[in-house]
N, C-alpha and C. Protein backbone atom coordinates (compact mmCIF):
# COMPACT_ATOMS: atom_id res chain seq x y z
N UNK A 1 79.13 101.60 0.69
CA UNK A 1 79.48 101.78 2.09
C UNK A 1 78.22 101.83 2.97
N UNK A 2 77.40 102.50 2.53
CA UNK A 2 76.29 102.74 3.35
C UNK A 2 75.55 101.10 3.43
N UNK A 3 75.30 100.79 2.32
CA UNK A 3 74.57 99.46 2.44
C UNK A 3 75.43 98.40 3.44
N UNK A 4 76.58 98.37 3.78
CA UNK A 4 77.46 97.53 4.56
C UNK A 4 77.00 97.85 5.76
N UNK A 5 76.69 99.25 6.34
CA UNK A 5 76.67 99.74 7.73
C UNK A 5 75.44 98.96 7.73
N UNK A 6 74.42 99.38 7.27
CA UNK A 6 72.74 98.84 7.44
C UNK A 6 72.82 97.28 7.67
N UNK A 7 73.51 96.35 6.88
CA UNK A 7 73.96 95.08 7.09
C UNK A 7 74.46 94.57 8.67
N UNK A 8 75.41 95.50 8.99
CA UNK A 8 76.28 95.42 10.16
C UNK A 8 75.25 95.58 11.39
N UNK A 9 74.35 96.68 11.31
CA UNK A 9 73.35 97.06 12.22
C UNK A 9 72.02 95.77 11.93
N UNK A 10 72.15 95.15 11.04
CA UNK A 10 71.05 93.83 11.29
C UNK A 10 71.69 93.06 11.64
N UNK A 11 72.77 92.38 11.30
CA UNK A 11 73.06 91.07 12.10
C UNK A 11 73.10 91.12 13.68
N UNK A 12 73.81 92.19 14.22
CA UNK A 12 72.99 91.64 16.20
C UNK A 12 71.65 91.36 16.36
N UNK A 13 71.19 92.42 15.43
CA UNK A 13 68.75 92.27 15.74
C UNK A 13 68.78 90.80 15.36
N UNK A 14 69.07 90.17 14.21
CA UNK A 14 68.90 88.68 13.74
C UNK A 14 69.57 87.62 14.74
N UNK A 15 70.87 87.97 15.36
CA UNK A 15 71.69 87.19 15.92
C UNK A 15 71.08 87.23 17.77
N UNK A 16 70.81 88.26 18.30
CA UNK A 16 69.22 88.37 19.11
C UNK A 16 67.97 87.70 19.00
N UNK A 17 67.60 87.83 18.11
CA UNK A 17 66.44 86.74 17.91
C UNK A 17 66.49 85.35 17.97
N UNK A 18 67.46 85.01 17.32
CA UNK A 18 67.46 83.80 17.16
C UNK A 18 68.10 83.25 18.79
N UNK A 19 68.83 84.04 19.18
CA UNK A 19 68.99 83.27 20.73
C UNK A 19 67.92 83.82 21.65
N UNK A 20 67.26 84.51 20.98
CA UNK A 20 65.86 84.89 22.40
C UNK A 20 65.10 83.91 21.83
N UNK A 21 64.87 83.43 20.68
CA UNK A 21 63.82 82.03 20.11
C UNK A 21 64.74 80.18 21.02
N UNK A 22 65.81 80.48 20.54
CA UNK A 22 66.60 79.48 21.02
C UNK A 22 66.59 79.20 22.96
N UNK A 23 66.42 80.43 23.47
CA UNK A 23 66.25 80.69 25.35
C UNK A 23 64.83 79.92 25.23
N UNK A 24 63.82 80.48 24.78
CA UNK A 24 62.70 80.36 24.97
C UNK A 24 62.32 79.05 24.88
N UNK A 25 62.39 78.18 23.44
CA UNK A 25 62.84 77.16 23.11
C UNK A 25 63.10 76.01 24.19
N UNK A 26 64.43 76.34 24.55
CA UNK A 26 64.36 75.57 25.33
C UNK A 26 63.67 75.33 27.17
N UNK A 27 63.40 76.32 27.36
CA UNK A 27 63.02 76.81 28.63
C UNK A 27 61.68 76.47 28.68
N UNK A 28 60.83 75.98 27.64
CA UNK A 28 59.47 76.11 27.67
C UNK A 28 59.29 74.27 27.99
N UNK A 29 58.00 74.39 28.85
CA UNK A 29 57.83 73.04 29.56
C UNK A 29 56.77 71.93 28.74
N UNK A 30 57.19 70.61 28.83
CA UNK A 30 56.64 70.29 28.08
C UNK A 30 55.55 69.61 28.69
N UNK A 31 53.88 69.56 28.58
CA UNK A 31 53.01 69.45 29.41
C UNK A 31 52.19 68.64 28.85
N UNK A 32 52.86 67.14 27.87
CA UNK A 32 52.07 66.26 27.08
C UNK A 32 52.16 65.06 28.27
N UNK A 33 51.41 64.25 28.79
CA UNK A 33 51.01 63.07 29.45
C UNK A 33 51.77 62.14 28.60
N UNK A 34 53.04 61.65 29.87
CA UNK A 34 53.66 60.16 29.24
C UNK A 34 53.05 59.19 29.40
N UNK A 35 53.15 58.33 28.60
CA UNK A 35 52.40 56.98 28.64
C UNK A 35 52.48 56.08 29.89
N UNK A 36 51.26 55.56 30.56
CA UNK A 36 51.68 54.79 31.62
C UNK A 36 52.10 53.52 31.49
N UNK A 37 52.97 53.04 31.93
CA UNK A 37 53.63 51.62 31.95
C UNK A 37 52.62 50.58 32.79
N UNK A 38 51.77 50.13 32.81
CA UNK A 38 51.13 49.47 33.26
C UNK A 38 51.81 47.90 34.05
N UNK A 39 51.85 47.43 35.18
CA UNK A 39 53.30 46.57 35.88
C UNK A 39 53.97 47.22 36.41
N UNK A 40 54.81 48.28 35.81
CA UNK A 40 55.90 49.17 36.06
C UNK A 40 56.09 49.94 37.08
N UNK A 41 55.15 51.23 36.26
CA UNK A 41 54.73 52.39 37.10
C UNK A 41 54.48 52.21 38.18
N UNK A 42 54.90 52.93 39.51
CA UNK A 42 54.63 53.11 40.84
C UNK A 42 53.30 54.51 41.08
N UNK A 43 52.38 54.48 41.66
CA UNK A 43 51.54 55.38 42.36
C UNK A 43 52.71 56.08 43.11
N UNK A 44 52.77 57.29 43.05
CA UNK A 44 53.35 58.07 43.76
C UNK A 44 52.70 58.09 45.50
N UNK A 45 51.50 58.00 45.69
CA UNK A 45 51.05 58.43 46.88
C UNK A 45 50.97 57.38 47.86
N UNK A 46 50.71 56.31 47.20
CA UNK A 46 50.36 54.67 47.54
C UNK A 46 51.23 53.74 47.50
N UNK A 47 52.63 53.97 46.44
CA UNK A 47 53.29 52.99 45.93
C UNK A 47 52.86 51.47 45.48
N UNK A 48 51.76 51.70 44.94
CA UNK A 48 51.27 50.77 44.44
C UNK A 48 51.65 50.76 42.95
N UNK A 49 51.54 49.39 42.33
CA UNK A 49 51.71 49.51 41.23
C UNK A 49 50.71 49.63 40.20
N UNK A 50 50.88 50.66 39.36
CA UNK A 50 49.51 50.27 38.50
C UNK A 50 49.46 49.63 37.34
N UNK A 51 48.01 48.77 38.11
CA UNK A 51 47.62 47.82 36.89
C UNK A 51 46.39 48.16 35.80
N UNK A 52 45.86 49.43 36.76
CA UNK A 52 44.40 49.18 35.58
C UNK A 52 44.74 50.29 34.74
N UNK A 53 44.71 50.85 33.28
CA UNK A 53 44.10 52.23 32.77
C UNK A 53 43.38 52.75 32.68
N UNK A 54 42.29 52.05 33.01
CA UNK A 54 40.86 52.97 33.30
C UNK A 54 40.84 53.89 34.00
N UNK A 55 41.72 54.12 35.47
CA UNK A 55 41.89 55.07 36.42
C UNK A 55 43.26 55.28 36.27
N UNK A 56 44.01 55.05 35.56
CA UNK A 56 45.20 55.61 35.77
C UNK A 56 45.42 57.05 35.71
N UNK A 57 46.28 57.91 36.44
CA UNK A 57 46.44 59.35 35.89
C UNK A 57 47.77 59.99 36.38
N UNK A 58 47.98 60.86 35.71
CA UNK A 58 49.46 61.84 36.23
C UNK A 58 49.19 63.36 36.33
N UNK A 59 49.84 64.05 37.03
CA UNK A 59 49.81 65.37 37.12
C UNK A 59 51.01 66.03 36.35
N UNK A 60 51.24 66.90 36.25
CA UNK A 60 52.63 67.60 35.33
C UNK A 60 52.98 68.49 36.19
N UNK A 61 54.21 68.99 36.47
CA UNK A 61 54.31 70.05 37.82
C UNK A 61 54.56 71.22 36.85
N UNK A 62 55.02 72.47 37.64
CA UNK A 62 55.10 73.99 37.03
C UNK A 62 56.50 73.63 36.56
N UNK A 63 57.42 72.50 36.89
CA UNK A 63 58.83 72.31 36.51
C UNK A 63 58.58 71.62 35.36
N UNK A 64 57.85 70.67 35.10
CA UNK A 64 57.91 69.81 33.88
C UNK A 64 58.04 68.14 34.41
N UNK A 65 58.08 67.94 35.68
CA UNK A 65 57.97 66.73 36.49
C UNK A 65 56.81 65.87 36.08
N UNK A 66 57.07 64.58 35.72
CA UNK A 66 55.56 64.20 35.42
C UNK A 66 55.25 63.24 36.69
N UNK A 67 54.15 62.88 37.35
CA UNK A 67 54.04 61.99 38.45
C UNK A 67 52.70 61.27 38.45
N UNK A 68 52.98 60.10 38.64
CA UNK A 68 51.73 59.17 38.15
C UNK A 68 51.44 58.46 39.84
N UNK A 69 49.84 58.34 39.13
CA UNK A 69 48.65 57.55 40.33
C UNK A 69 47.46 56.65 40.20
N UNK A 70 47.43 55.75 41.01
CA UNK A 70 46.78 54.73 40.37
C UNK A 70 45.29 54.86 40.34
N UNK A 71 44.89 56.09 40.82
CA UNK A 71 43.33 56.34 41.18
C UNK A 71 43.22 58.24 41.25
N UNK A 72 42.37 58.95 40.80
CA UNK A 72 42.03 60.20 41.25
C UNK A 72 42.09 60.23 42.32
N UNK A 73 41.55 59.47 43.56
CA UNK A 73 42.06 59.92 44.91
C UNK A 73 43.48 60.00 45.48
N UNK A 74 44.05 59.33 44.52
CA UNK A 74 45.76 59.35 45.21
C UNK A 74 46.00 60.36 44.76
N UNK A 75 45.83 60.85 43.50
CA UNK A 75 46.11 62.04 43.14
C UNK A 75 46.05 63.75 44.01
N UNK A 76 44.32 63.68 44.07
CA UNK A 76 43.92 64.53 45.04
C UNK A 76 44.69 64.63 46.36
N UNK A 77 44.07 63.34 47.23
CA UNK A 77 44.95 62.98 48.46
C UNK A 77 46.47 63.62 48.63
N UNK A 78 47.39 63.53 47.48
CA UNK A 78 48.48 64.03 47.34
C UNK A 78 48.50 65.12 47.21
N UNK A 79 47.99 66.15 46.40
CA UNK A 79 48.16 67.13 46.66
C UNK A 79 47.46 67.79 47.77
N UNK A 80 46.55 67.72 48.33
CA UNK A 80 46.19 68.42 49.57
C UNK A 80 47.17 67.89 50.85
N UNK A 81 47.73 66.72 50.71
CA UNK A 81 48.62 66.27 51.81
C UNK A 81 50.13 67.03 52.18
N UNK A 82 50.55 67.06 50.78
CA UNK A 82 51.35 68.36 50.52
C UNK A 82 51.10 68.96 50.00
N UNK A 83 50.27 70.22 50.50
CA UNK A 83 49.72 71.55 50.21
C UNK A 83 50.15 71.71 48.91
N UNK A 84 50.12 71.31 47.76
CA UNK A 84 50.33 71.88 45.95
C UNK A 84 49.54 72.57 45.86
N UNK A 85 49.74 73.62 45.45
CA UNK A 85 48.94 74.77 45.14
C UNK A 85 48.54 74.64 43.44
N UNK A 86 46.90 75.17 43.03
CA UNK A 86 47.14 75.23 41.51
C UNK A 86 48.25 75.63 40.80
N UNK A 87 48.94 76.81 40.80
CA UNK A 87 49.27 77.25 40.18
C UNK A 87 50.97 76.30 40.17
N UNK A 88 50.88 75.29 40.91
CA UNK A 88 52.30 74.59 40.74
C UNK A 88 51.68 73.18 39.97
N UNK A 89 50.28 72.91 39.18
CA UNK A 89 50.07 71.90 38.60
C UNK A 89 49.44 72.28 37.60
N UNK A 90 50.78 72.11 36.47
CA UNK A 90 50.47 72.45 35.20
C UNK A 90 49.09 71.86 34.69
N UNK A 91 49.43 70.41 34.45
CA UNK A 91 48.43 69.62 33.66
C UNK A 91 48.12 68.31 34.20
N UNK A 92 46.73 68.47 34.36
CA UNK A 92 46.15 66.68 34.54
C UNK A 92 45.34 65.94 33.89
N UNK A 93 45.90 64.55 33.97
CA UNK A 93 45.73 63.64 32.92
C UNK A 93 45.36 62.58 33.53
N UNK A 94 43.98 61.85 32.66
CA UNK A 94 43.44 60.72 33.30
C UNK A 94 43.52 59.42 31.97
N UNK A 95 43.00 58.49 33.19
CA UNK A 95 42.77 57.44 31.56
C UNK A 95 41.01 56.94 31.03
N UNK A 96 41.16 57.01 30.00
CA UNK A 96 39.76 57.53 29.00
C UNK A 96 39.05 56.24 29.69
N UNK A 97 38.28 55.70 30.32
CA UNK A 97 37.45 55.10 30.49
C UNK A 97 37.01 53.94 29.45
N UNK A 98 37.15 54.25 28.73
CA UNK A 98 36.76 53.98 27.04
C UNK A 98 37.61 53.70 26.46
N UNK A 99 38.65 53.72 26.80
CA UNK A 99 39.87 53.76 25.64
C UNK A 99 41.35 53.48 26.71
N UNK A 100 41.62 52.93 27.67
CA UNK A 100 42.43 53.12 28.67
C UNK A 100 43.62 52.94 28.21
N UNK A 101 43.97 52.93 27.30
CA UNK A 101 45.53 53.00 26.58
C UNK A 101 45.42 54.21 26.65
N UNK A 102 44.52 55.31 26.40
CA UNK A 102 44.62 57.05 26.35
C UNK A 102 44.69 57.69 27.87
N UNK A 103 45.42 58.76 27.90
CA UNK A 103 45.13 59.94 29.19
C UNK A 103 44.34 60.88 28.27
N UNK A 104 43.66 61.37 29.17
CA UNK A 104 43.08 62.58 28.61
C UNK A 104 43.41 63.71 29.70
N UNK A 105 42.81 65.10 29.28
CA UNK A 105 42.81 66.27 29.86
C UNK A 105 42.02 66.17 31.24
N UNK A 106 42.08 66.27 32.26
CA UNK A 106 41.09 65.87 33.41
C UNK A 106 40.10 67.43 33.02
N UNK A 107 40.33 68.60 32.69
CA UNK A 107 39.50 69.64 32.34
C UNK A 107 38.23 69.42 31.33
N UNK A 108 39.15 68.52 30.25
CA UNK A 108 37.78 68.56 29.18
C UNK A 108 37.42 67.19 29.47
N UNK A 109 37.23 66.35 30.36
CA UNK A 109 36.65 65.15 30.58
C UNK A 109 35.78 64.95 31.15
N UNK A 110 34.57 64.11 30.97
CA UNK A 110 33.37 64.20 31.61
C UNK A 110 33.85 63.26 32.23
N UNK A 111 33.43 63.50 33.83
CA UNK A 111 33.60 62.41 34.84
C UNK A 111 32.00 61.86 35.45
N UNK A 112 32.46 60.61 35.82
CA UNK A 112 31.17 59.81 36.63
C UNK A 112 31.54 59.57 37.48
N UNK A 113 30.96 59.65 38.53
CA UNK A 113 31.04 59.45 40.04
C UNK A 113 30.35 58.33 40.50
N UNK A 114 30.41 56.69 41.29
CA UNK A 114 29.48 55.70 41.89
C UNK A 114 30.25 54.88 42.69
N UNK A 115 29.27 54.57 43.39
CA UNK A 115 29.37 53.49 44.66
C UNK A 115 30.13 52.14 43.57
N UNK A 116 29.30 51.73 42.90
CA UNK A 116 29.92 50.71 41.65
C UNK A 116 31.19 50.80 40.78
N UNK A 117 31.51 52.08 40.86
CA UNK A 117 33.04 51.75 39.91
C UNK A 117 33.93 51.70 40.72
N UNK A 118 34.27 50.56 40.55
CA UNK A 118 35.73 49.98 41.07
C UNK A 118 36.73 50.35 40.65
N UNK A 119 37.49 51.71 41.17
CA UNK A 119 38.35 51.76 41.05
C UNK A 119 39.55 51.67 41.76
N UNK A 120 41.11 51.51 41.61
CA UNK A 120 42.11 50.46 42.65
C UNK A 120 41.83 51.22 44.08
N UNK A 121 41.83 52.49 43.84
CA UNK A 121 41.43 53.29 45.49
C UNK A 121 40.39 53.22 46.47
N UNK A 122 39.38 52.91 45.71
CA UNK A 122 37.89 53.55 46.06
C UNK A 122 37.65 55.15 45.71
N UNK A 123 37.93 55.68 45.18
CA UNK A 123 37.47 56.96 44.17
C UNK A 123 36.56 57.12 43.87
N UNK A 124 36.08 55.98 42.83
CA UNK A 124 34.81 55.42 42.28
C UNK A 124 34.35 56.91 41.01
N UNK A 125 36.05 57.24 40.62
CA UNK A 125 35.69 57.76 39.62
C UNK A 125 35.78 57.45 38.12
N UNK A 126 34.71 57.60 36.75
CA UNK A 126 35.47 57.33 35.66
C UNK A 126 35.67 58.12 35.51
N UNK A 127 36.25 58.49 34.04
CA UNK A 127 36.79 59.58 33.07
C UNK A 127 36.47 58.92 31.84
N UNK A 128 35.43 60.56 30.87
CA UNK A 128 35.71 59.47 29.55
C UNK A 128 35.82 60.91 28.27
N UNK A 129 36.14 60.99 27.44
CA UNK A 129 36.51 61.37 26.34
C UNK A 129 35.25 62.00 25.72
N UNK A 130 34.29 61.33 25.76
CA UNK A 130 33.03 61.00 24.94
C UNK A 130 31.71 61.35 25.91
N UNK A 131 31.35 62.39 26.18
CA UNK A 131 30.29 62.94 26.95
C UNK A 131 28.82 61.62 26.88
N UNK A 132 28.46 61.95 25.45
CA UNK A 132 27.66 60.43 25.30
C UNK A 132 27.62 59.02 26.13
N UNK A 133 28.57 58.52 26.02
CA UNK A 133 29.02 57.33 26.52
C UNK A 133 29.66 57.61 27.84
N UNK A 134 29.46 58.74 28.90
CA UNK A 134 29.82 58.52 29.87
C UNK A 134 28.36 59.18 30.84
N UNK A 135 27.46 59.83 29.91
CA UNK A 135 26.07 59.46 30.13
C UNK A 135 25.62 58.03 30.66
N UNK A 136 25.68 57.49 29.26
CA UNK A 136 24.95 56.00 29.59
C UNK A 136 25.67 55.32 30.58
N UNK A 137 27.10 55.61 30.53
CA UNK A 137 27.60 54.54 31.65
C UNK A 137 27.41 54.79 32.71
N UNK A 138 26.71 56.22 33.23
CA UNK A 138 26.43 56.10 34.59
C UNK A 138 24.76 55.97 34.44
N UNK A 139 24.25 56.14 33.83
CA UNK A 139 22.39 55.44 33.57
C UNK A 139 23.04 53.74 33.96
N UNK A 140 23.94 53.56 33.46
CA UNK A 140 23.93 51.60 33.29
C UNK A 140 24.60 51.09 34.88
N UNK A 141 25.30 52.60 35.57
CA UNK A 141 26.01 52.12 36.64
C UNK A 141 25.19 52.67 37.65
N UNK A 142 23.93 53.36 37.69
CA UNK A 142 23.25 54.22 38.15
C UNK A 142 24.37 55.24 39.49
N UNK A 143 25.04 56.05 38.53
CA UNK A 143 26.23 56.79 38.93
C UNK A 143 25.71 58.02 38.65
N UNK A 144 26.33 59.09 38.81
CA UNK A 144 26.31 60.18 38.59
C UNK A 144 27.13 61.11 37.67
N UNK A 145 27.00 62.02 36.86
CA UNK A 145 27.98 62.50 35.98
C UNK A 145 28.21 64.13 36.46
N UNK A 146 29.32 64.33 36.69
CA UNK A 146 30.28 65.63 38.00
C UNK A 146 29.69 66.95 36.71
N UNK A 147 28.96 67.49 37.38
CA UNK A 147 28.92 68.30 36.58
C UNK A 147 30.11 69.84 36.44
N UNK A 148 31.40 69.35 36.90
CA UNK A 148 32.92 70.28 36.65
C UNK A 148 34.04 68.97 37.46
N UNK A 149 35.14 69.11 36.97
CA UNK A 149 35.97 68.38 37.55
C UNK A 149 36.71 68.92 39.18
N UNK A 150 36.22 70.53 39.27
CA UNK A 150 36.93 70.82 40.35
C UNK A 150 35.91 70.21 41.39
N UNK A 151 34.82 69.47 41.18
CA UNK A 151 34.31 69.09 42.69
C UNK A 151 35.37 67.87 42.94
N UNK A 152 36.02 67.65 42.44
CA UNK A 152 37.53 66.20 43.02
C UNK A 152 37.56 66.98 43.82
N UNK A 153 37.96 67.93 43.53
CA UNK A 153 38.89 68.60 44.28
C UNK A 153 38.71 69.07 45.96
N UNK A 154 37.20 69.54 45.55
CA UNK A 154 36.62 70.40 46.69
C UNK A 154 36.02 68.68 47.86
N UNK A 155 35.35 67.67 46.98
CA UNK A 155 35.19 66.76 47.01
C UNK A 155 35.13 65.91 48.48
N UNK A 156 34.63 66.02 49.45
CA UNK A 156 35.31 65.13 50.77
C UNK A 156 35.24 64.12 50.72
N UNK A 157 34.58 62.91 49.48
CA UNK A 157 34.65 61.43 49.69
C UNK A 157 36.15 61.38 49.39
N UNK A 158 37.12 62.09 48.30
CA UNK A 158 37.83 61.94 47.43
C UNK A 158 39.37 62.05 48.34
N UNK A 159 38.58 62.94 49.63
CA UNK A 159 39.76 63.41 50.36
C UNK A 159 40.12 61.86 51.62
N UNK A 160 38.90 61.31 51.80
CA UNK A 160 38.73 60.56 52.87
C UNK A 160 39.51 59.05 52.03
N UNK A 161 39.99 59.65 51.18
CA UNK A 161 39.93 58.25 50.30
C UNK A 161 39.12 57.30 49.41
N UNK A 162 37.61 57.12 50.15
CA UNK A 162 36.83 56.28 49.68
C UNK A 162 35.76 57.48 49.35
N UNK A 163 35.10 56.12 48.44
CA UNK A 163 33.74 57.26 47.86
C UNK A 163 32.38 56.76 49.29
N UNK A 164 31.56 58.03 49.73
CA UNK A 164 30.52 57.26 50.82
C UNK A 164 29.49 57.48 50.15
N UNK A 165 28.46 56.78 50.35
CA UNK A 165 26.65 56.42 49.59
C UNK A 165 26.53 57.67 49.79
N UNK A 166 26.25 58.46 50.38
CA UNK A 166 25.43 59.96 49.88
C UNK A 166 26.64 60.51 49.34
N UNK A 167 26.10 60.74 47.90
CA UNK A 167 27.01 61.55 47.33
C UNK A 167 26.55 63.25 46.67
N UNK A 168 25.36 63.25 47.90
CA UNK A 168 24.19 64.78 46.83
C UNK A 168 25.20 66.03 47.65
N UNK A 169 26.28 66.42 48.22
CA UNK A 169 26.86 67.22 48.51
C UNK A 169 27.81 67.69 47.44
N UNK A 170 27.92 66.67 46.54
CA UNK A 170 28.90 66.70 45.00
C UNK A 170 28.40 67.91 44.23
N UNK A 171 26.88 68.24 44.22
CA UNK A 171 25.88 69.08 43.35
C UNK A 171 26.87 68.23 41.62
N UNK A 172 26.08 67.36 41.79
CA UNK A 172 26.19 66.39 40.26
C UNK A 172 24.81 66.46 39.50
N UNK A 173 25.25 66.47 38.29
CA UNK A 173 24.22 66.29 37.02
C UNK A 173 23.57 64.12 37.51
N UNK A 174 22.34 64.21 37.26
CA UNK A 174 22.18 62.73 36.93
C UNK A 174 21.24 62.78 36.00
């Protein structure tokens, strides 16, 4: 008898858990970068379509929304245009420079900044995966490498749209 009661008093704790794992479960957002359709995909800010992956990128919202752009400045541009606050942009994702079938993390990505990279906006930013190789590519583009990603942000070429020749207000590594 006794061992039945002790039984009876675990199955709600077990039958609890498993729907507080099951709530959670599903409620939790998923903040992996979908693949860009290259043709397809529309720029959210521009409605342009994007063609290149080198600059392609998306943001992830605090809902789980994913929204794609054909350049870091559309990106930016967009959110300061409608005031997005950090804390409503989960995750951002660029395309590897190096590898433009990939997004990467815009946090752990070394970016280059130049008058020379053509990108669809004028941004004139890369992104690359590979700290090394995004060295040399701005030695080879005589560019600059951001020494944090929040200067996009703070950034006024980035806001104006285009990138302008003095870029020493960036405080960039060269």
């Amino acid at each position: 008898m006794k061992k039945t009661l002790n039984n009876i008093k675990v199955v709600p704790v077990i039958l609890l858990a498993l729907l507080s794992t099951a709530f959670f479960t599903a409620c939790s957002i998923d903040d992996s970068p979908l693949p860009v359709q290259l043709g397809k995909d529309d720029c959210v800010a521009c409605q342009m379509t994007l063609m290149d992956g080198h600059f392609a990128c998306e943001y992830i919202t605090d809902k789980g929304k994913c929204l794609k752009f054909d350049d870091l400045s559309c990106l930016f541009n967009y959110l300061a245009k409608n005031n997005i606050a950090d804390k409503e942009v989960l995750k951002i994702y660029v395309g590897d420079y190096q590898h433009p079938e990939n997004l990467i993390d815009l946090k752990t990505a070394t970016l280059v900044l130049g008058v020379d990279i053509q990108s669809p906006m004028g941004g004139g930013v890369a992104a690359f995966s590979d700290k090394d190789e995004a060295i040399r590519f701005a030695e080879e583009t005589k560019s600059s490498v951001l020494d944090s990603w929040t200067r996009l942000k703070k950034g006024k070429h980035l806001e104006d749209g285009m990138l302008g020749k003095d870029n020493k207000d960036m405080h960039m590594r060269e």
